[in-house]
PDB file of N, CA and C in Angstrom:
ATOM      1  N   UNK A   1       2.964  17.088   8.408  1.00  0.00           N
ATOM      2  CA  UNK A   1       3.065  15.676   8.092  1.00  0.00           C
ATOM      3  C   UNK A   1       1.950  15.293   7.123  1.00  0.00           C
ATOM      4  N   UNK A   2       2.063  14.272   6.026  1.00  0.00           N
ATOM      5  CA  UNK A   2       1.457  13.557   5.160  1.00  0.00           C
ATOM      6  C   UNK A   2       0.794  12.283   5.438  1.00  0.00           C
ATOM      7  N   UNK A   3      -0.852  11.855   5.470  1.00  0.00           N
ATOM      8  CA  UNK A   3      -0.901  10.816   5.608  1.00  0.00           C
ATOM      9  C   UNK A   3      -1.139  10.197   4.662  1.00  0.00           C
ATOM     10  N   UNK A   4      -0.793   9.087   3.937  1.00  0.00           N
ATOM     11  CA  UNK A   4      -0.855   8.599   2.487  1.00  0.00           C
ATOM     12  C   UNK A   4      -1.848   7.223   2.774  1.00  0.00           C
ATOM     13  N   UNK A   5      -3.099   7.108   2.249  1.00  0.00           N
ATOM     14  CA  UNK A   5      -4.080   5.970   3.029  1.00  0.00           C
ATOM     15  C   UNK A   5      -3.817   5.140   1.244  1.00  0.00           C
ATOM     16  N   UNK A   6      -4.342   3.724   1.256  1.00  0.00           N
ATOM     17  CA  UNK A   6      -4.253   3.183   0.155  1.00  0.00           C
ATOM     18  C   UNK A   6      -5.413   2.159  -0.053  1.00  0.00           C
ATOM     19  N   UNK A   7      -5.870   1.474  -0.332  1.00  0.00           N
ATOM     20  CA  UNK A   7      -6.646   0.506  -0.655  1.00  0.00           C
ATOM     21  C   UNK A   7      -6.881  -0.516  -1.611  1.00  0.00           C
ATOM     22  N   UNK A   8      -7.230  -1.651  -1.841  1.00  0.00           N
ATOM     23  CA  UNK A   8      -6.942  -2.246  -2.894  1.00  0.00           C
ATOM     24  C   UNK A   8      -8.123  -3.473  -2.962  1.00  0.00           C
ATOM     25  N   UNK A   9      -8.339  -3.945  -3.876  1.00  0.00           N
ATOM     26  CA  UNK A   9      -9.335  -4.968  -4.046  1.00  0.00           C
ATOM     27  C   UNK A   9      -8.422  -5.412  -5.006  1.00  0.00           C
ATOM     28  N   UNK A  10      -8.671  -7.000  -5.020  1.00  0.00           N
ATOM     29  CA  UNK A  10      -7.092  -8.441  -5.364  1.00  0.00           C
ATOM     30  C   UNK A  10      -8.424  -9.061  -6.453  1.00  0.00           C
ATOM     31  N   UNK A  11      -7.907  -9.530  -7.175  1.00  0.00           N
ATOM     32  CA  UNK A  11      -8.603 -10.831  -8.447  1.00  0.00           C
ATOM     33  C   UNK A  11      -8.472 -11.962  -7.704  1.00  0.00           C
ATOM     34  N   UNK A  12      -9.656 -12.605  -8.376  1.00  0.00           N
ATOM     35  CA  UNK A  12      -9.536 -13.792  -7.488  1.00  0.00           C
ATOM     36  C   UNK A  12      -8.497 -14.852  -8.092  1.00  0.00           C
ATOM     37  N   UNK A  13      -7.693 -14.244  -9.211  1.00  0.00           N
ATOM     38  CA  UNK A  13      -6.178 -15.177  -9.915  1.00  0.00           C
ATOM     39  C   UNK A  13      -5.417 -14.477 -10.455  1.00  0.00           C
ATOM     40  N   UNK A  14      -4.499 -13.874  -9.961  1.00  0.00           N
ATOM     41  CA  UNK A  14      -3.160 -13.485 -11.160  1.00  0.00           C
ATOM     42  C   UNK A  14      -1.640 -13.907 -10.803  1.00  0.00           C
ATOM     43  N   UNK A  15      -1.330 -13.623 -11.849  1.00  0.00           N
ATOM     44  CA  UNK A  15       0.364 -13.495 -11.662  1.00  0.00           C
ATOM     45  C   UNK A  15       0.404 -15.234 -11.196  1.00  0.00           C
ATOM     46  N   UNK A  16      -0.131 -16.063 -11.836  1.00  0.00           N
ATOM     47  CA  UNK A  16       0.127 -17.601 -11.130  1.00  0.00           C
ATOM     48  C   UNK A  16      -0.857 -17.519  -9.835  1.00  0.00           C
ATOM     49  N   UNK A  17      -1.348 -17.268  -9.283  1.00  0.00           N
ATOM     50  CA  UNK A  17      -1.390 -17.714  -7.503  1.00  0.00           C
ATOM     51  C   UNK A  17      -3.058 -16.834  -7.458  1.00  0.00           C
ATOM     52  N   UNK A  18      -3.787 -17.594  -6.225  1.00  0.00           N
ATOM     53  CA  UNK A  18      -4.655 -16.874  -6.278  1.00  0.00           C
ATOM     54  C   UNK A  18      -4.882 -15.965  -5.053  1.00  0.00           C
ATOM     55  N   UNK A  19      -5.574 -15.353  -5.071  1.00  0.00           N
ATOM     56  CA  UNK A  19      -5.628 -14.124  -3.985  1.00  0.00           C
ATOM     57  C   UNK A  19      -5.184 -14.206  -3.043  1.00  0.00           C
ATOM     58  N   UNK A  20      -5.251 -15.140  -1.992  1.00  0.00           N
ATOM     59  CA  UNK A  20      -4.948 -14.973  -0.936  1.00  0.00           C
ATOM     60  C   UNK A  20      -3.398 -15.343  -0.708  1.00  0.00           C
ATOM     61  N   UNK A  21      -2.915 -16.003  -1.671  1.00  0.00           N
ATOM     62  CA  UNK A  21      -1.338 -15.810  -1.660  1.00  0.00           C
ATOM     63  C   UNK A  21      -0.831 -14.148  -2.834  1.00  0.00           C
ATOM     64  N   UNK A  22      -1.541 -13.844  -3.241  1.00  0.00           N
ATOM     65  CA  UNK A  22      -0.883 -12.672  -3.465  1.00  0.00           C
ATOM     66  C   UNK A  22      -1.407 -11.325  -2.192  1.00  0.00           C
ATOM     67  N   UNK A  23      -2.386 -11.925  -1.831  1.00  0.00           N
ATOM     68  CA  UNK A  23      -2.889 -10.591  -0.392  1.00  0.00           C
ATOM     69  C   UNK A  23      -1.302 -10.342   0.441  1.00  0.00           C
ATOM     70  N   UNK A  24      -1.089 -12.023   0.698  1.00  0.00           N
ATOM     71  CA  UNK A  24       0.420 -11.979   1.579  1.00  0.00           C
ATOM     72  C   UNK A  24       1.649 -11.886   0.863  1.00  0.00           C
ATOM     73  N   UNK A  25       1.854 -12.262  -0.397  1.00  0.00           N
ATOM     74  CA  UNK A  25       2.776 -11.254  -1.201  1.00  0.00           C
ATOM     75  C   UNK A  25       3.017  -9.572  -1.084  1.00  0.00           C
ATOM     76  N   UNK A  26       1.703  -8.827  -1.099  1.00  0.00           N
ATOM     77  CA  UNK A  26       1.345  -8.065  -1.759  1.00  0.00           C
ATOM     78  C   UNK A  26       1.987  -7.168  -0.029  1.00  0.00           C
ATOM     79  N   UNK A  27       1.538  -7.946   0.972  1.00  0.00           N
ATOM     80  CA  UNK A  27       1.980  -7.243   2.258  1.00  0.00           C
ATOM     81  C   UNK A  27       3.170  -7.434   2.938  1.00  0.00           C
ATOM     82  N   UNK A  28       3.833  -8.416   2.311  1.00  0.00           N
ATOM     83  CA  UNK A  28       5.215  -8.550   3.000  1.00  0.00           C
ATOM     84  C   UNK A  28       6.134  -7.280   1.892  1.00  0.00           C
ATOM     85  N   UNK A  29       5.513  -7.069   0.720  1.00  0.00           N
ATOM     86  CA  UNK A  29       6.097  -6.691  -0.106  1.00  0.00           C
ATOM     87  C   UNK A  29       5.729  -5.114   0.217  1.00  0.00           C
ATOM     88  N   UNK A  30       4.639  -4.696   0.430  1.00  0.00           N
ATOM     89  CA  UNK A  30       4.596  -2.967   1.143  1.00  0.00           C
ATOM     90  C   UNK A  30       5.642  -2.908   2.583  1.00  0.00           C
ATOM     91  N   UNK A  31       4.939  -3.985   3.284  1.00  0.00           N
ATOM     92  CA  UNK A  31       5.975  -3.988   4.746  1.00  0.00           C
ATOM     93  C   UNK A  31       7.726  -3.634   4.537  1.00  0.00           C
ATOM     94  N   UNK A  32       7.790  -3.859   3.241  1.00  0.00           N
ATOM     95  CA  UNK A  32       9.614  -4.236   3.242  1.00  0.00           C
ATOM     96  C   UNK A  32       9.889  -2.855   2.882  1.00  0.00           C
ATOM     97  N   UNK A  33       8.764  -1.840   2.614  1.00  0.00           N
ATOM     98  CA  UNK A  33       9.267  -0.212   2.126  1.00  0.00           C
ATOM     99  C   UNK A  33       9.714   0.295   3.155  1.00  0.00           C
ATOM    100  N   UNK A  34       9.017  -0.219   4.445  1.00  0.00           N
ATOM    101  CA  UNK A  34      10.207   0.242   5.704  1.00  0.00           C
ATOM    102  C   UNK A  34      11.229   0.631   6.039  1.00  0.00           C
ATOM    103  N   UNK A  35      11.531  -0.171   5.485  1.00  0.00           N
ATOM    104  CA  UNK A  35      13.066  -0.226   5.390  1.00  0.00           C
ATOM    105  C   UNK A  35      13.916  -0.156   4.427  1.00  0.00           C
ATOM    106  N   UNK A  36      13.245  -0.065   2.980  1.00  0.00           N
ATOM    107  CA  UNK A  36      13.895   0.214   2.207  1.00  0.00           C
ATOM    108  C   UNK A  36      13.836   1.671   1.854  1.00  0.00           C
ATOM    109  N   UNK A  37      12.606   2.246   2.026  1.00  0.00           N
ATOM    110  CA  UNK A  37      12.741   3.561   1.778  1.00  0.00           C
ATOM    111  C   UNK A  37      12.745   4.717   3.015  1.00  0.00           C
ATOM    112  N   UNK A  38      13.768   5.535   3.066  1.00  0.00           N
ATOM    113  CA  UNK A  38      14.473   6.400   4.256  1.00  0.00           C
ATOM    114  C   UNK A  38      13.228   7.456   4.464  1.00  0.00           C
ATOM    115  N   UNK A  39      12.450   7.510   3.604  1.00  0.00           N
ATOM    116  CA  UNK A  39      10.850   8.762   3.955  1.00  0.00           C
ATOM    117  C   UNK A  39      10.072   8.819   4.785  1.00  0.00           C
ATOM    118  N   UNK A  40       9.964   6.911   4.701  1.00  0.00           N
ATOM    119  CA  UNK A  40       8.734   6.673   5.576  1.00  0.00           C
ATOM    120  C   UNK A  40       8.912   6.882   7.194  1.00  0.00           C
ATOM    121  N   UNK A  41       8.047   7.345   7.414  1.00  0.00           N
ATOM    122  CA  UNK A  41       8.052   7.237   9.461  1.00  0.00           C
ATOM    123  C   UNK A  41       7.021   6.626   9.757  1.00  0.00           C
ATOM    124  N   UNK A  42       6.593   6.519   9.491  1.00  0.00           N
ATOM    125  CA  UNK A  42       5.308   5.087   9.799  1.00  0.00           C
ATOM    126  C   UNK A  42       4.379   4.140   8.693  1.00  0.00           C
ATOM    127  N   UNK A  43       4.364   3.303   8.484  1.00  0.00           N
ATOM    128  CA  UNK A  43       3.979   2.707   7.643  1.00  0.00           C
ATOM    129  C   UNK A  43       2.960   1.159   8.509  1.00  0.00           C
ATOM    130  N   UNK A  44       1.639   0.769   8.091  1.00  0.00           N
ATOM    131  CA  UNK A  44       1.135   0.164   8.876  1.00  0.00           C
ATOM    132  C   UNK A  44       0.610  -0.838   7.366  1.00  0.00           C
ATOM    133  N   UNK A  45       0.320  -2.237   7.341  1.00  0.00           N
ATOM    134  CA  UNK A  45      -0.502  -2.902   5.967  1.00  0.00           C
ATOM    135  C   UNK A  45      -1.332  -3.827   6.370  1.00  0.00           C
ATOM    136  N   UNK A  46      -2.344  -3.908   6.158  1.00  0.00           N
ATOM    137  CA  UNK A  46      -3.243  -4.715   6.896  1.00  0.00           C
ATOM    138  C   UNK A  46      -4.345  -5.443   5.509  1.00  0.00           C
ATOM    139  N   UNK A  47      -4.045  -6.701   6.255  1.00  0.00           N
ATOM    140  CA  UNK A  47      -5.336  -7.159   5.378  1.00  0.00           C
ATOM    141  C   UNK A  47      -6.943  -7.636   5.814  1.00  0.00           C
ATOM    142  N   UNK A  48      -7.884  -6.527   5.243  1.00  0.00           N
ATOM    143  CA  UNK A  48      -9.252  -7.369   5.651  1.00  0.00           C
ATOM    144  C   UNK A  48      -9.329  -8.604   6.080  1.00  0.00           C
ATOM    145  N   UNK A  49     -10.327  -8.883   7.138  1.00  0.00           N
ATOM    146  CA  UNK A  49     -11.005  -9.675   7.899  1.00  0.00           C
ATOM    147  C   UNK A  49     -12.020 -10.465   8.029  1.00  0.00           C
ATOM    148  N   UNK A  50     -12.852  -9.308   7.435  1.00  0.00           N
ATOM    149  CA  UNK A  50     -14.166  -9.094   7.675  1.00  0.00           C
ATOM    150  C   UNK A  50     -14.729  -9.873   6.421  1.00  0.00           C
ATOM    151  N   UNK A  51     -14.598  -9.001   5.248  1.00  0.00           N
ATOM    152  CA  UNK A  51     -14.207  -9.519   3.412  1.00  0.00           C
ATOM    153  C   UNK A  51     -15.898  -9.175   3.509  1.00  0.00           C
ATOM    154  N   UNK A  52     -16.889  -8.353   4.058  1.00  0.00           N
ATOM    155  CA  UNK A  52     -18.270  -7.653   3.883  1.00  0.00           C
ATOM    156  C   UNK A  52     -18.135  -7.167   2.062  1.00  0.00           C
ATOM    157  N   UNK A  53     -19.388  -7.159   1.873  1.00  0.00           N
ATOM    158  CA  UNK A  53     -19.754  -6.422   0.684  1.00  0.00           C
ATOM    159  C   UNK A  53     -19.104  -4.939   0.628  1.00  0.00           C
ATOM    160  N   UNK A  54     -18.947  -4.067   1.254  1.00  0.00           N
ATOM    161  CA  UNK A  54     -18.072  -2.925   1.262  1.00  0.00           C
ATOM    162  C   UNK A  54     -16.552  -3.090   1.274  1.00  0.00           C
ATOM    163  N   UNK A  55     -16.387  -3.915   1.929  1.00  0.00           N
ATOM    164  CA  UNK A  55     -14.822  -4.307   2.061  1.00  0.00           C
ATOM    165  C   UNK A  55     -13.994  -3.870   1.231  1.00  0.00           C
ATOM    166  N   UNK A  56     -12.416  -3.707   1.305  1.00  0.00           N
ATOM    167  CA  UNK A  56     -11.652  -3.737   0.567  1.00  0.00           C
ATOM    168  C   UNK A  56     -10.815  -4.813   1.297  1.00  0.00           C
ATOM    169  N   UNK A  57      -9.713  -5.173   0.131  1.00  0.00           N
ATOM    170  CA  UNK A  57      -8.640  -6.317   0.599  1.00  0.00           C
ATOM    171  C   UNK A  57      -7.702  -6.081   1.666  1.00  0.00           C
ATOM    172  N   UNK A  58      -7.106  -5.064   0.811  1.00  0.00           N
ATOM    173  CA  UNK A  58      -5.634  -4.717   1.730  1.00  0.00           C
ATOM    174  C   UNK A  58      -5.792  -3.182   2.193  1.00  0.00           C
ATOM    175  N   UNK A  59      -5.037  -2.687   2.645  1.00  0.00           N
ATOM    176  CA  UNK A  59      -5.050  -1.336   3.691  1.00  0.00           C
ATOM    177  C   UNK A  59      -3.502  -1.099   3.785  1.00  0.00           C
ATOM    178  N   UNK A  60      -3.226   0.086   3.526  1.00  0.00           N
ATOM    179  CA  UNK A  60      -2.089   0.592   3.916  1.00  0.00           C
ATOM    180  C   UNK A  60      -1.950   2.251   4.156  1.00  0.00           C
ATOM    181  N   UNK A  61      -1.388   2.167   5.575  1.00  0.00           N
ATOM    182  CA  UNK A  61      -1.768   3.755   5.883  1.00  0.00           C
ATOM    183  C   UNK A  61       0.355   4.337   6.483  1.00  0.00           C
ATOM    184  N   UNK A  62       0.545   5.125   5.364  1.00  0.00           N
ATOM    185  CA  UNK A  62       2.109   5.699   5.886  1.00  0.00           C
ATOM    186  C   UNK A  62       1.671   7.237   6.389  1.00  0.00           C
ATOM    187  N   UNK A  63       2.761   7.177   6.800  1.00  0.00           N
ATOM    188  CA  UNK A  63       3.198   8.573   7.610  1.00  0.00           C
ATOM    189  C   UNK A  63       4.238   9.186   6.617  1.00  0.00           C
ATOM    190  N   UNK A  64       4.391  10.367   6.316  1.00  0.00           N
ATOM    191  CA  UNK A  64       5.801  11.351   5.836  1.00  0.00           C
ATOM    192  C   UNK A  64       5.754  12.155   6.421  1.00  0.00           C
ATOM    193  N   UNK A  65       6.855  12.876   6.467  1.00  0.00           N
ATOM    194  CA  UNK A  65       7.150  14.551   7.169  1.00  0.00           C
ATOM    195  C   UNK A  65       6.486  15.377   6.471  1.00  0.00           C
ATOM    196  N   UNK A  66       6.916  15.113   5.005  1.00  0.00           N
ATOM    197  CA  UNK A  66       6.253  16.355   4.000  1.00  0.00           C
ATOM    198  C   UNK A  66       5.661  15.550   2.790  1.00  0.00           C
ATOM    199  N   UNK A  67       5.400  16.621   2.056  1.00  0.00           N
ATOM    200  CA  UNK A  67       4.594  16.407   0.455  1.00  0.00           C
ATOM    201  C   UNK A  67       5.957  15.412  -0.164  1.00  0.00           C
ATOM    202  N   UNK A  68       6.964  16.342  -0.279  1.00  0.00           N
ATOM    203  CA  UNK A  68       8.500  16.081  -1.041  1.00  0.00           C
ATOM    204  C   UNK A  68       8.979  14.775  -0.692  1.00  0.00           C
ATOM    205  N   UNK A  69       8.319  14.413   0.755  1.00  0.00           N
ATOM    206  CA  UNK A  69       8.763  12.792   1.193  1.00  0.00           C
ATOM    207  C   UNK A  69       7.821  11.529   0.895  1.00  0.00           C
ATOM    208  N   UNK A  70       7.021  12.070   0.094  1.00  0.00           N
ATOM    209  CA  UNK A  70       5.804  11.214  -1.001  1.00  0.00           C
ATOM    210  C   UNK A  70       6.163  11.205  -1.651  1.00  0.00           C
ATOM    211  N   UNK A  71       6.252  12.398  -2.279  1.00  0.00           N
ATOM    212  CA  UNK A  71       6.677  11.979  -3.859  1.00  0.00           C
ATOM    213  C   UNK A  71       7.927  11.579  -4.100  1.00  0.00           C
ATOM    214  N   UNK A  72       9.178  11.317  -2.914  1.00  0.00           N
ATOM    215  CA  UNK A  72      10.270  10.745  -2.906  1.00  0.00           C
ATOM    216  C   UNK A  72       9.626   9.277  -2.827  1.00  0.00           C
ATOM    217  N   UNK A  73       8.942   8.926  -1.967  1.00  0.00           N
ATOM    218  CA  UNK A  73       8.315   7.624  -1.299  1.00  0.00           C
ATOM    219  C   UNK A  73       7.944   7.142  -3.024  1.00  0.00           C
ATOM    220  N   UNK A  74       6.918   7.437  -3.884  1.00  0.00           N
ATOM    221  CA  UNK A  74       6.239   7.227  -4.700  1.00  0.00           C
ATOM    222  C   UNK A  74       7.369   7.045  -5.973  1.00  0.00           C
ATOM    223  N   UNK A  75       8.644   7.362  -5.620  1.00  0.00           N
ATOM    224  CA  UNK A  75       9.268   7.350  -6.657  1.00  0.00           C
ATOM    225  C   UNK A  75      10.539   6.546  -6.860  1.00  0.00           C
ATOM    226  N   UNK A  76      10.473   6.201  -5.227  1.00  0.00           N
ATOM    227  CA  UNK A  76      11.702   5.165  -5.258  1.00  0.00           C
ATOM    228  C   UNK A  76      11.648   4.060  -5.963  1.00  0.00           C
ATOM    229  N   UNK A  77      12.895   3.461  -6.369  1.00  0.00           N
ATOM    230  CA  UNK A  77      12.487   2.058  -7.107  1.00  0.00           C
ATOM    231  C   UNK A  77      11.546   0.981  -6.304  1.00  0.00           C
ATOM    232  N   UNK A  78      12.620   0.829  -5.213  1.00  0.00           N
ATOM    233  CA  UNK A  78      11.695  -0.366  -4.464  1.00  0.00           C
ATOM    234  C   UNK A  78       9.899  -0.022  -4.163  1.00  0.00           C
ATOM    235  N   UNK A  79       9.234   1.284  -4.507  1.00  0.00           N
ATOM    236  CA  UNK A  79       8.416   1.386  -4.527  1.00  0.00           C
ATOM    237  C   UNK A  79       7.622   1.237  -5.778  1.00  0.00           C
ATOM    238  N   UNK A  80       8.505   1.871  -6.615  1.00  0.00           N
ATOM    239  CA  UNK A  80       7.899   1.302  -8.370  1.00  0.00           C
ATOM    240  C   UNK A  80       7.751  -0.214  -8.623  1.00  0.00           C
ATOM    241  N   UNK A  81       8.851  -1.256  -8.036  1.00  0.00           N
ATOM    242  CA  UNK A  81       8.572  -2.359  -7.992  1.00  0.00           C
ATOM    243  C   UNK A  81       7.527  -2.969  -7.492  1.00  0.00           C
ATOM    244  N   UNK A  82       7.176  -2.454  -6.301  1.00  0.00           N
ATOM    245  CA  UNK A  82       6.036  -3.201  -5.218  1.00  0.00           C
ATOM    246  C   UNK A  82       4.659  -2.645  -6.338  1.00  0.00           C
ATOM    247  N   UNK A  83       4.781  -1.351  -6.893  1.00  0.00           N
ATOM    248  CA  UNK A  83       3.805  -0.982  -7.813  1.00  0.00           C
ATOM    249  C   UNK A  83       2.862  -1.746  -8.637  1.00  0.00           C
ATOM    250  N   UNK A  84       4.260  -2.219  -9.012  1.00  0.00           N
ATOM    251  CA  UNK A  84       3.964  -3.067 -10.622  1.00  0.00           C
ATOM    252  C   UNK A  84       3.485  -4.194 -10.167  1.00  0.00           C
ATOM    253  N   UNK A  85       3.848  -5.115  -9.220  1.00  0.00           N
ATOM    254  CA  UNK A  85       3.229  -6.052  -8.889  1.00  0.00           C
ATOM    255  C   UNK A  85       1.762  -5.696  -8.934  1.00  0.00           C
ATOM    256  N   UNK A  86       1.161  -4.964  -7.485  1.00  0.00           N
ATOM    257  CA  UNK A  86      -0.313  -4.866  -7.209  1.00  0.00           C
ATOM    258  C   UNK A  86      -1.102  -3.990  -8.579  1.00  0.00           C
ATOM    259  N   UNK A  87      -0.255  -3.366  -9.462  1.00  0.00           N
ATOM    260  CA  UNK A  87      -1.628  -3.288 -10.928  1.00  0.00           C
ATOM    261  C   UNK A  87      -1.839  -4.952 -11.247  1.00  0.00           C
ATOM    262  N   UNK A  88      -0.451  -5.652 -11.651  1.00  0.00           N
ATOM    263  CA  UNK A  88      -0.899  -6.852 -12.325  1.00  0.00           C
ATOM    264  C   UNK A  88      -2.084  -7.705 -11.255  1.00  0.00           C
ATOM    265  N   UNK A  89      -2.264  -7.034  -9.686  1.00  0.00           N
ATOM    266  CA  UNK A  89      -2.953  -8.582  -9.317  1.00  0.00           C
ATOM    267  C   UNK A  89      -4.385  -7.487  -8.694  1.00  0.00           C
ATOM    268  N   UNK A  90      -4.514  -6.483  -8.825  1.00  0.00           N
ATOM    269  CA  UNK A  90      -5.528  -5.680  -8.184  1.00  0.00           C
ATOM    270  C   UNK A  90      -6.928  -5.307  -9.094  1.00  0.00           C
ATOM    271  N   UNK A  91      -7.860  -5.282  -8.860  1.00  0.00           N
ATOM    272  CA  UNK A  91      -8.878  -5.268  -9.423  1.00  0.00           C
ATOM    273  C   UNK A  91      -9.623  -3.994  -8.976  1.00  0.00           C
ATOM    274  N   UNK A  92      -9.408  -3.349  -8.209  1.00  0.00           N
ATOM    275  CA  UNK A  92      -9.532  -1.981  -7.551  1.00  0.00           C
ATOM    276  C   UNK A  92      -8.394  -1.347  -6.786  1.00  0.00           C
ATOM    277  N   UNK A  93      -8.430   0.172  -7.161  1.00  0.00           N
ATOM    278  CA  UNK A  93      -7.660   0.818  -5.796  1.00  0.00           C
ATOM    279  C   UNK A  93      -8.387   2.055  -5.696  1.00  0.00           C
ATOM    280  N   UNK A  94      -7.882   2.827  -4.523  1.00  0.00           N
ATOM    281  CA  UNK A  94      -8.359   3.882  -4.090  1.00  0.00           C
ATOM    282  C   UNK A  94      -7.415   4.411  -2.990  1.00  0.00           C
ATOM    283  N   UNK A  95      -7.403   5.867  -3.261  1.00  0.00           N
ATOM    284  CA  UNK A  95      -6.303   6.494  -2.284  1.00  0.00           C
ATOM    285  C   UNK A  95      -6.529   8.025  -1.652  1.00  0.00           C
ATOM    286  N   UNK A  96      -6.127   8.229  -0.695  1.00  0.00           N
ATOM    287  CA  UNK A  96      -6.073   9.607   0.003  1.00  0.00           C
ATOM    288  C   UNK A  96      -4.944  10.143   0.800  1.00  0.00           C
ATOM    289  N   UNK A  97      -4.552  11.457   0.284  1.00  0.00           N
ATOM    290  CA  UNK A  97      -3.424  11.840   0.788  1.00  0.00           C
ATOM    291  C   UNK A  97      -3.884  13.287   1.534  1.00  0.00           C
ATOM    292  N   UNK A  98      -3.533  13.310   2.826  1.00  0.00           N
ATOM    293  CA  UNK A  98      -3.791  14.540   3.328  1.00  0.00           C
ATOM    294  C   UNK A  98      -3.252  14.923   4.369  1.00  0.00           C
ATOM    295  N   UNK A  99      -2.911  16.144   4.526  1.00  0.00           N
ATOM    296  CA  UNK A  99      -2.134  16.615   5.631  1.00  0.00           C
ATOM    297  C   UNK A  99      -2.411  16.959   7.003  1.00  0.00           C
ATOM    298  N   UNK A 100      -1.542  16.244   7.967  1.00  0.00           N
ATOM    299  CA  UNK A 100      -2.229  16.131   9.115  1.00  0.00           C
ATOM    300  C   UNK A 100      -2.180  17.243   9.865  1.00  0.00           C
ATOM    301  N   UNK A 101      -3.071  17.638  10.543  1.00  0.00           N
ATOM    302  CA  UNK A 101      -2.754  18.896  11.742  1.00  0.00           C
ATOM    303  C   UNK A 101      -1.873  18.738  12.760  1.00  0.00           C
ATOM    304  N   UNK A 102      -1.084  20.103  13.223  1.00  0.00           N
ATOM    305  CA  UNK A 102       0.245  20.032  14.270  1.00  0.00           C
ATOM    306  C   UNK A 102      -0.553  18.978  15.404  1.00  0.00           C
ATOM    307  N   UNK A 103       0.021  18.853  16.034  1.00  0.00           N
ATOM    308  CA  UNK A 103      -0.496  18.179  17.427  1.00  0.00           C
ATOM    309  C   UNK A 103       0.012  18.511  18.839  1.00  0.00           C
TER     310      UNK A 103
END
């Protein structure tokens, strides 16, 4: 299994609206890969709390079976869409993909 971690730091204005309506854009709009894309087996999106000097904004941590169900995940439309949004409103990202041990 694949865990695909994500991260993101938001502008404090784009796309019309300012951060904190695109934070909840930005998570109803990962949340909806659920279900739109057949790869995922777990998918979790969370937005900071805390908002500390280390902080990041948003958080998103999926599950896949395999490598092949990422780069399916990464390639679906409804995922290219949700894409394009968070470049236009993100001011940082950062990511880690790694494979989990049997259990």
């Amino acid at each position: 299994m694949i865990r695909h971690i994500v991260c993101w730091k938001f502008l404090e204005k784009a796309e019309g609206s300012d951060r904190g309506e695109n934070l909840l854009r930005a998570r109803a709009m990962l949340q909806g890969l659920r279900e739109s894309v057949p790869q995922v087996r777990q998918l979790e999106v969370g937005i900071d709390t805390v908002r500390g000097a280390r902080s990041w904004d948003l958080a998103l941590v999926a599950t896949f079976d395999s490598r092949a169900d990422l780069e399916a995940y990464q390639n679906h439309p409804a995922h290219v869409a949700v894409v394009a949004f968070l470049r236009a409103v993100q001011s940082d990202r950062c990511s880690v993909d790694y494979e989990m041990p049997p259990s």
